[in-house]
PDB file of N, CA and C in Angstrom:
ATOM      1  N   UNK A   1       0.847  -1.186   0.000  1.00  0.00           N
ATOM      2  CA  UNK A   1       0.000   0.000   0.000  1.00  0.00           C
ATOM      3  C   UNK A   1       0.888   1.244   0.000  1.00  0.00           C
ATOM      4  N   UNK A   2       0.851   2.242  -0.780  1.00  0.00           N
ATOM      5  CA  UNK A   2       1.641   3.543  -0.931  1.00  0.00           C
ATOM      6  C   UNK A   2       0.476   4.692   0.249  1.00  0.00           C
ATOM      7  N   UNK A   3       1.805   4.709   0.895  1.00  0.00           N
ATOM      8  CA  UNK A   3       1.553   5.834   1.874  1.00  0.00           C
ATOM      9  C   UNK A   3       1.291   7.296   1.051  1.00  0.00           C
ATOM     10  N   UNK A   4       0.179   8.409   0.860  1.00  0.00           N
ATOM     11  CA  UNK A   4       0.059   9.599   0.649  1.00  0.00           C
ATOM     12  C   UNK A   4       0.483  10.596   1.315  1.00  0.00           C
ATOM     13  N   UNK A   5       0.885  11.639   0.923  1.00  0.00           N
ATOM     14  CA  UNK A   5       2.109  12.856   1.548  1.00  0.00           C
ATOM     15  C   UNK A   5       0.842  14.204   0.821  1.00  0.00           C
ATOM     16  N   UNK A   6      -0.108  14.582   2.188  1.00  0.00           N
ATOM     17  CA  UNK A   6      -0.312  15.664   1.336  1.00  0.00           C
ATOM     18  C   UNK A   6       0.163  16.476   2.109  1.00  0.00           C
ATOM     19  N   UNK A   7       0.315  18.250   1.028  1.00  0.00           N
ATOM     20  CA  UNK A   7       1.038  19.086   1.317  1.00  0.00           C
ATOM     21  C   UNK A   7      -0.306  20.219   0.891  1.00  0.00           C
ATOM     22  N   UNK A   8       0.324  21.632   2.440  1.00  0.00           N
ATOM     23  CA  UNK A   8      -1.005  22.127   2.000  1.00  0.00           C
ATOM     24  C   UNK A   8       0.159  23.741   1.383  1.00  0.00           C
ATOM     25  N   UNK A   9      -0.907  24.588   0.618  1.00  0.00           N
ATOM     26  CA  UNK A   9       0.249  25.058  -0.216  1.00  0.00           C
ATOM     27  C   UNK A   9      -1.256  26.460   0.115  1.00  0.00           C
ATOM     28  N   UNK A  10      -0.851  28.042   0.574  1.00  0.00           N
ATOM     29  CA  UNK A  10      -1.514  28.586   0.707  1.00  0.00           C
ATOM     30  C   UNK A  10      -1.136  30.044  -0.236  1.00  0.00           C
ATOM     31  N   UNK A  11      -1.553  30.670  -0.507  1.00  0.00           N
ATOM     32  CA  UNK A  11      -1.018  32.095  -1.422  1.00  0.00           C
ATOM     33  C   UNK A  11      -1.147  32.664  -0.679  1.00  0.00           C
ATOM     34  N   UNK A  12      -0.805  33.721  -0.431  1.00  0.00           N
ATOM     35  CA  UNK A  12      -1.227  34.888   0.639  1.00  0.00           C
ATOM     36  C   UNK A  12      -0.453  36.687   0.049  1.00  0.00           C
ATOM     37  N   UNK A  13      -1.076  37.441   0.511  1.00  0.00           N
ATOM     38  CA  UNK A  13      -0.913  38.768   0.273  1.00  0.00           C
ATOM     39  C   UNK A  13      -0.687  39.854   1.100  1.00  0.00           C
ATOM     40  N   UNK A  14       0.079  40.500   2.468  1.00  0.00           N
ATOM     41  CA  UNK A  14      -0.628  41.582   3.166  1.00  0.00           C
ATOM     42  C   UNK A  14      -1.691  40.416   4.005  1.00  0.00           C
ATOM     43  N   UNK A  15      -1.074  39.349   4.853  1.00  0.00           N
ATOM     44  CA  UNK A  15      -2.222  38.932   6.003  1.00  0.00           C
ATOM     45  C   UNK A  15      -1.502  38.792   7.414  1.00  0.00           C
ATOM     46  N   UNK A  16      -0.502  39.664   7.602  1.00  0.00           N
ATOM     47  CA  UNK A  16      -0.043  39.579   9.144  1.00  0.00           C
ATOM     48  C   UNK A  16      -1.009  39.901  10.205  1.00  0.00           C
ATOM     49  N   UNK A  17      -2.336  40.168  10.001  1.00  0.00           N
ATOM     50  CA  UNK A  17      -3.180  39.724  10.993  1.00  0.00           C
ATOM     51  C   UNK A  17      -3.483  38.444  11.604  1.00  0.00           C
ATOM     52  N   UNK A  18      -3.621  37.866  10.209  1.00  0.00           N
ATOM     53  CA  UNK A  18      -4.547  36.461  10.522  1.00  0.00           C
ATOM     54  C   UNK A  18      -3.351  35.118  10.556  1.00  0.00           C
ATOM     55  N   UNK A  19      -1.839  35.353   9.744  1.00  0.00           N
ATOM     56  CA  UNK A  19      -0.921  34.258   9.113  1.00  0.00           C
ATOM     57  C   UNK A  19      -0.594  33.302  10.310  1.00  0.00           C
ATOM     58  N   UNK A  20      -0.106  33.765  11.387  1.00  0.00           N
ATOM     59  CA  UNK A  20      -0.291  33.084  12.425  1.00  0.00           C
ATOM     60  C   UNK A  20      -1.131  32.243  12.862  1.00  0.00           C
ATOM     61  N   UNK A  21      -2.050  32.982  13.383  1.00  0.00           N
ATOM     62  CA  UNK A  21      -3.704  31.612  13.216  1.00  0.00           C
ATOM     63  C   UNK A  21      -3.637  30.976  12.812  1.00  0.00           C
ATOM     64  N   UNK A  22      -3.507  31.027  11.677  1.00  0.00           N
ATOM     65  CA  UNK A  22      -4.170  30.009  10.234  1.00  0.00           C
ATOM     66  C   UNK A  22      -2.971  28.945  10.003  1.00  0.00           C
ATOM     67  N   UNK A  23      -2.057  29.293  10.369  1.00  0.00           N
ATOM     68  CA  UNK A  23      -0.880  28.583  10.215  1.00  0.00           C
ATOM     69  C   UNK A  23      -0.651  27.415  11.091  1.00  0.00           C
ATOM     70  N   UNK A  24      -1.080  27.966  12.498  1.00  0.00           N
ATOM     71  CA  UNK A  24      -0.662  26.634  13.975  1.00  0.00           C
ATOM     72  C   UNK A  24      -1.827  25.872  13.635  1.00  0.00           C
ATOM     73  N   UNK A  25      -2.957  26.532  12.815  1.00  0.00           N
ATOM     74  CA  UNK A  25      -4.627  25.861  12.999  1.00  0.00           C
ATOM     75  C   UNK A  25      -4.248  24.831  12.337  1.00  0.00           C
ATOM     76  N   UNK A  26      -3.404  25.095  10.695  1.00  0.00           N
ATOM     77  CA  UNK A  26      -3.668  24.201   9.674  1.00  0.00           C
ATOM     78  C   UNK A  26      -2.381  22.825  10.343  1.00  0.00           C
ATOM     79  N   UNK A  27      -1.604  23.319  10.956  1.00  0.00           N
ATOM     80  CA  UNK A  27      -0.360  22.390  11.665  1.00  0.00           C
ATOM     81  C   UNK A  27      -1.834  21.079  13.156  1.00  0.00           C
ATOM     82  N   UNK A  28      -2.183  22.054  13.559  1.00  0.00           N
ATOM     83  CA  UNK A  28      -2.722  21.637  14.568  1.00  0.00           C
ATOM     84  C   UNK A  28      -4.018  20.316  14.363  1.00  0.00           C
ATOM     85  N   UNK A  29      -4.420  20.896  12.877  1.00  0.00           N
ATOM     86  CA  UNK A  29      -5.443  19.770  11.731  1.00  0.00           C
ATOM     87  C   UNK A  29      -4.974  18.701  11.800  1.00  0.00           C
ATOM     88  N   UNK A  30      -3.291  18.124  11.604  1.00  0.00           N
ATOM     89  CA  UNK A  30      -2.729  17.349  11.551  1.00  0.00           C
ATOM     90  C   UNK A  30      -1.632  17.582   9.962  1.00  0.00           C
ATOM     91  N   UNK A  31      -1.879  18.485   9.720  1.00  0.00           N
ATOM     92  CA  UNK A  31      -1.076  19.015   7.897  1.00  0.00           C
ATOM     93  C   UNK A  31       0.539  19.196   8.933  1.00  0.00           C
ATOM     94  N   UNK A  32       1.552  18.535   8.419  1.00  0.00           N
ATOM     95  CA  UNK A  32       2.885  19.029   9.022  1.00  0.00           C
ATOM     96  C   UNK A  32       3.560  19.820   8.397  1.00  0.00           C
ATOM     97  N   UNK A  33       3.051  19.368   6.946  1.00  0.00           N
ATOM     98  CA  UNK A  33       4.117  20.049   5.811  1.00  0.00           C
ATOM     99  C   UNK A  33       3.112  21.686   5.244  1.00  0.00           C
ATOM    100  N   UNK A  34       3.657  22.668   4.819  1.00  0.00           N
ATOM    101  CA  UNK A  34       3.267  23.724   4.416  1.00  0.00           C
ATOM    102  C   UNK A  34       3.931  24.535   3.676  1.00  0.00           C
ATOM    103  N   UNK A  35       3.677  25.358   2.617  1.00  0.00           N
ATOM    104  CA  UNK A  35       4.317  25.609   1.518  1.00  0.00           C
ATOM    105  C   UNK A  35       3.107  27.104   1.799  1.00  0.00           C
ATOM    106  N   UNK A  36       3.783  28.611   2.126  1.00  0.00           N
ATOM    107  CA  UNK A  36       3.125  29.561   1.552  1.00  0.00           C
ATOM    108  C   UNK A  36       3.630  30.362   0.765  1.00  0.00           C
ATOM    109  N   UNK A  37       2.802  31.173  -0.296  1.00  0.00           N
ATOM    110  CA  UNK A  37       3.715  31.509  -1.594  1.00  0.00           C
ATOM    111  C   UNK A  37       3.050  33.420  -1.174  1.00  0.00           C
ATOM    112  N   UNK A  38       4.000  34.135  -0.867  1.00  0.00           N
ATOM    113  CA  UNK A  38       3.540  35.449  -0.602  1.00  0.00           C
ATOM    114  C   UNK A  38       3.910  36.130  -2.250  1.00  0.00           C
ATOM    115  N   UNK A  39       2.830  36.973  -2.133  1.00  0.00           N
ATOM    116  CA  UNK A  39       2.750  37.589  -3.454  1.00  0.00           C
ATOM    117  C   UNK A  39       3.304  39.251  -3.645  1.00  0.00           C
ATOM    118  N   UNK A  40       4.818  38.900  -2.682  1.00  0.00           N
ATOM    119  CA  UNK A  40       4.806  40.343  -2.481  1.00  0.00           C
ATOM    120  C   UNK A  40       4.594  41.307  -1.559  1.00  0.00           C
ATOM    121  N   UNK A  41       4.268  40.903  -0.247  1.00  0.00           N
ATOM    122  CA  UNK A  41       3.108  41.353   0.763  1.00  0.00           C
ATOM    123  C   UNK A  41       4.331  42.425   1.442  1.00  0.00           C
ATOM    124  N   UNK A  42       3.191  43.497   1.499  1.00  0.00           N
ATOM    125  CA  UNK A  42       4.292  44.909   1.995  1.00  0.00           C
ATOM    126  C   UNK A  42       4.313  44.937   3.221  1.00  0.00           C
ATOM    127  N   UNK A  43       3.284  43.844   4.362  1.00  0.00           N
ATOM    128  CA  UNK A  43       3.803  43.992   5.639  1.00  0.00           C
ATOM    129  C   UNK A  43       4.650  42.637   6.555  1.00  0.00           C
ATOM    130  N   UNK A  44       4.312  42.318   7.543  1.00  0.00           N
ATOM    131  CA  UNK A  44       5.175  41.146   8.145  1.00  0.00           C
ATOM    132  C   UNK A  44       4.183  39.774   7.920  1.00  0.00           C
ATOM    133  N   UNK A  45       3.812  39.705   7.023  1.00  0.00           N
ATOM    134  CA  UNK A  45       3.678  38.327   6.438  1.00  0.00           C
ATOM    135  C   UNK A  45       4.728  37.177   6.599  1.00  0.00           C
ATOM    136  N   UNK A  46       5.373  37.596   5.576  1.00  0.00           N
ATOM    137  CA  UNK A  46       6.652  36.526   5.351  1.00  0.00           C
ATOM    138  C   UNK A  46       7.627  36.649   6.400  1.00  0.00           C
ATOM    139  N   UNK A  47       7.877  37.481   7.055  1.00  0.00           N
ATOM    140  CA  UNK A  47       8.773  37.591   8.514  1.00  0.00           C
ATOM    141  C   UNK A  47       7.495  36.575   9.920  1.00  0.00           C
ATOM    142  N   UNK A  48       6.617  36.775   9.530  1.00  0.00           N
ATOM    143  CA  UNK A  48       6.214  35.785  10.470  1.00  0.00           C
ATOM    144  C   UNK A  48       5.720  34.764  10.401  1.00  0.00           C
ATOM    145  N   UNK A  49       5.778  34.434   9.145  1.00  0.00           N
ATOM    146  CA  UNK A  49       5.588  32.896   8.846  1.00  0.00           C
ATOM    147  C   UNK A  49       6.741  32.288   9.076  1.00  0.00           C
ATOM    148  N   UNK A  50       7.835  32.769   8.914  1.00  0.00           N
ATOM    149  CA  UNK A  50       9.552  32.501   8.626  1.00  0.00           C
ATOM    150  C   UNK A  50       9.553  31.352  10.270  1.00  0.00           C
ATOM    151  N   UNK A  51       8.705  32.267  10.859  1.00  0.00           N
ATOM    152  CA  UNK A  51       9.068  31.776  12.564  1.00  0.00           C
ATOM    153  C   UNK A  51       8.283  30.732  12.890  1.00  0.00           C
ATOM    154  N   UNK A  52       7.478  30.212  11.636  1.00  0.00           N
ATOM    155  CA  UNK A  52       6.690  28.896  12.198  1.00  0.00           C
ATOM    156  C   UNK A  52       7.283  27.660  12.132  1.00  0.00           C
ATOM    157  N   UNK A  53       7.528  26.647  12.351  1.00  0.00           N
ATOM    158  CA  UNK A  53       8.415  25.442  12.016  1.00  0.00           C
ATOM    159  C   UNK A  53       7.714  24.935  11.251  1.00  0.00           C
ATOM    160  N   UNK A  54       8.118  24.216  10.072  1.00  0.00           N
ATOM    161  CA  UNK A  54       7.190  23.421   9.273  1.00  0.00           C
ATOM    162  C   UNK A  54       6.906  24.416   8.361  1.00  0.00           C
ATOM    163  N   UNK A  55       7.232  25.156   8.074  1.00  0.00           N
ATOM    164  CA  UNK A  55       6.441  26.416   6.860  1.00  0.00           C
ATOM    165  C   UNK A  55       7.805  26.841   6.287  1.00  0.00           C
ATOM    166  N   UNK A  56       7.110  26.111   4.920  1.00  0.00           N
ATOM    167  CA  UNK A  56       8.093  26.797   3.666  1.00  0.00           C
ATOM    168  C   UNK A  56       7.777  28.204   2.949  1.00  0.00           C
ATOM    169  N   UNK A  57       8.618  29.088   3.441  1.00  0.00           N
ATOM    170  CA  UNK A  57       8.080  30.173   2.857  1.00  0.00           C
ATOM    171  C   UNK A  57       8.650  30.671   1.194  1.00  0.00           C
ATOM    172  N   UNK A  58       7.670  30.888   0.244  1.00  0.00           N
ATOM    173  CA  UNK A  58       8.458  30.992  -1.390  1.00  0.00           C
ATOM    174  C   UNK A  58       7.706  32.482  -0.746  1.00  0.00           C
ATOM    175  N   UNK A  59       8.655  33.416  -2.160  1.00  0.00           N
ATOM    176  CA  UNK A  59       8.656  34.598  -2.299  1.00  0.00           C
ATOM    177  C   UNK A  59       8.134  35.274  -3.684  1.00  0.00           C
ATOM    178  N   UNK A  60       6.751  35.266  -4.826  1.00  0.00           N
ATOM    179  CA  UNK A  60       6.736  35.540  -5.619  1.00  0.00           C
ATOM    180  C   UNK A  60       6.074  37.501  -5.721  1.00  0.00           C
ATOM    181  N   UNK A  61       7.207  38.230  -5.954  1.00  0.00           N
ATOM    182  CA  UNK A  61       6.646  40.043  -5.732  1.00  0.00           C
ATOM    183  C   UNK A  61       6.788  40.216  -7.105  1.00  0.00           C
ATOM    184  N   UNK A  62       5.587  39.833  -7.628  1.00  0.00           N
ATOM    185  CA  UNK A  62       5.470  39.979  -9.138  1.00  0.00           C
ATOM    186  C   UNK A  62       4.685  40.606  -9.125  1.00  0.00           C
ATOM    187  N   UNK A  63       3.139  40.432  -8.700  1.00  0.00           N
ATOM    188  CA  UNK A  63       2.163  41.709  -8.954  1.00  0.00           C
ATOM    189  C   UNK A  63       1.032  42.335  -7.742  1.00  0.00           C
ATOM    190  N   UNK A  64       1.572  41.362  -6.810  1.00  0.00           N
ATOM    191  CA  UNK A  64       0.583  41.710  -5.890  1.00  0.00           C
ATOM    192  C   UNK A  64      -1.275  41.750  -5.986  1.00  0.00           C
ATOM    193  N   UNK A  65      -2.298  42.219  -5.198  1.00  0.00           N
ATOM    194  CA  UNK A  65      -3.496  41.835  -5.378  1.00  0.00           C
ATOM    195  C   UNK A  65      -3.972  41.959  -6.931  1.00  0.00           C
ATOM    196  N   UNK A  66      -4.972  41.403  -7.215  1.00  0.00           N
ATOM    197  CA  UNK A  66      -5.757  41.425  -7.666  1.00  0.00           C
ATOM    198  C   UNK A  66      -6.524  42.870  -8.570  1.00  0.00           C
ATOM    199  N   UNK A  67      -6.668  43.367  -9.627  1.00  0.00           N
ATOM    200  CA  UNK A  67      -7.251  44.713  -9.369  1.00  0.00           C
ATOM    201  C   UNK A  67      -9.060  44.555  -9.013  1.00  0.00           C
ATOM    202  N   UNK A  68      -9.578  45.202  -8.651  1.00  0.00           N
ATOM    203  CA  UNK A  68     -10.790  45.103  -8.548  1.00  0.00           C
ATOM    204  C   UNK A  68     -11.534  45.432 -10.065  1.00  0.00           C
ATOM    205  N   UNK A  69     -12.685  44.376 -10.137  1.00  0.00           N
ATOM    206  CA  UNK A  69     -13.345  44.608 -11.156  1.00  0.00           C
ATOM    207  C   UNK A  69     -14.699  44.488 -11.015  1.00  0.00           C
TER     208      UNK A  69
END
């Protein structure tokens, strides 16, 4: 029987409110592995994900949000 490895993989933008939370929550689910891909984020996003264990932090500052439409 092949053992499954899932990996949870989140985007994020500008969420140093919430990155924390969401981060021990999704560890705490039972997910060990984590992959978040910041899009650039102009505040402490990626500085405080950096400090979670288990969290791969990628860096893509290509365009940031979304425009509204």
């Amino acid at each position: 029987m092949t053992t499954r490895k899932i990996v949870v993989l989140i985007p994020v933008y500008n969420e140093q409110a919430v990155i924390d939370e969401v981060l021990r929550e999704i560890q705490r689910a039972g997910y060990p592995e984590i992959v978040m891909v910041d899009d650039g984020s102009s505040d402490e996003t990626y500085h405080r994900a950096q400090q979670v264990d288990g969290v791969i932090v990628l860096v893509d500052a290509s365009e940031g949000p979304l425009p509204q439409t």
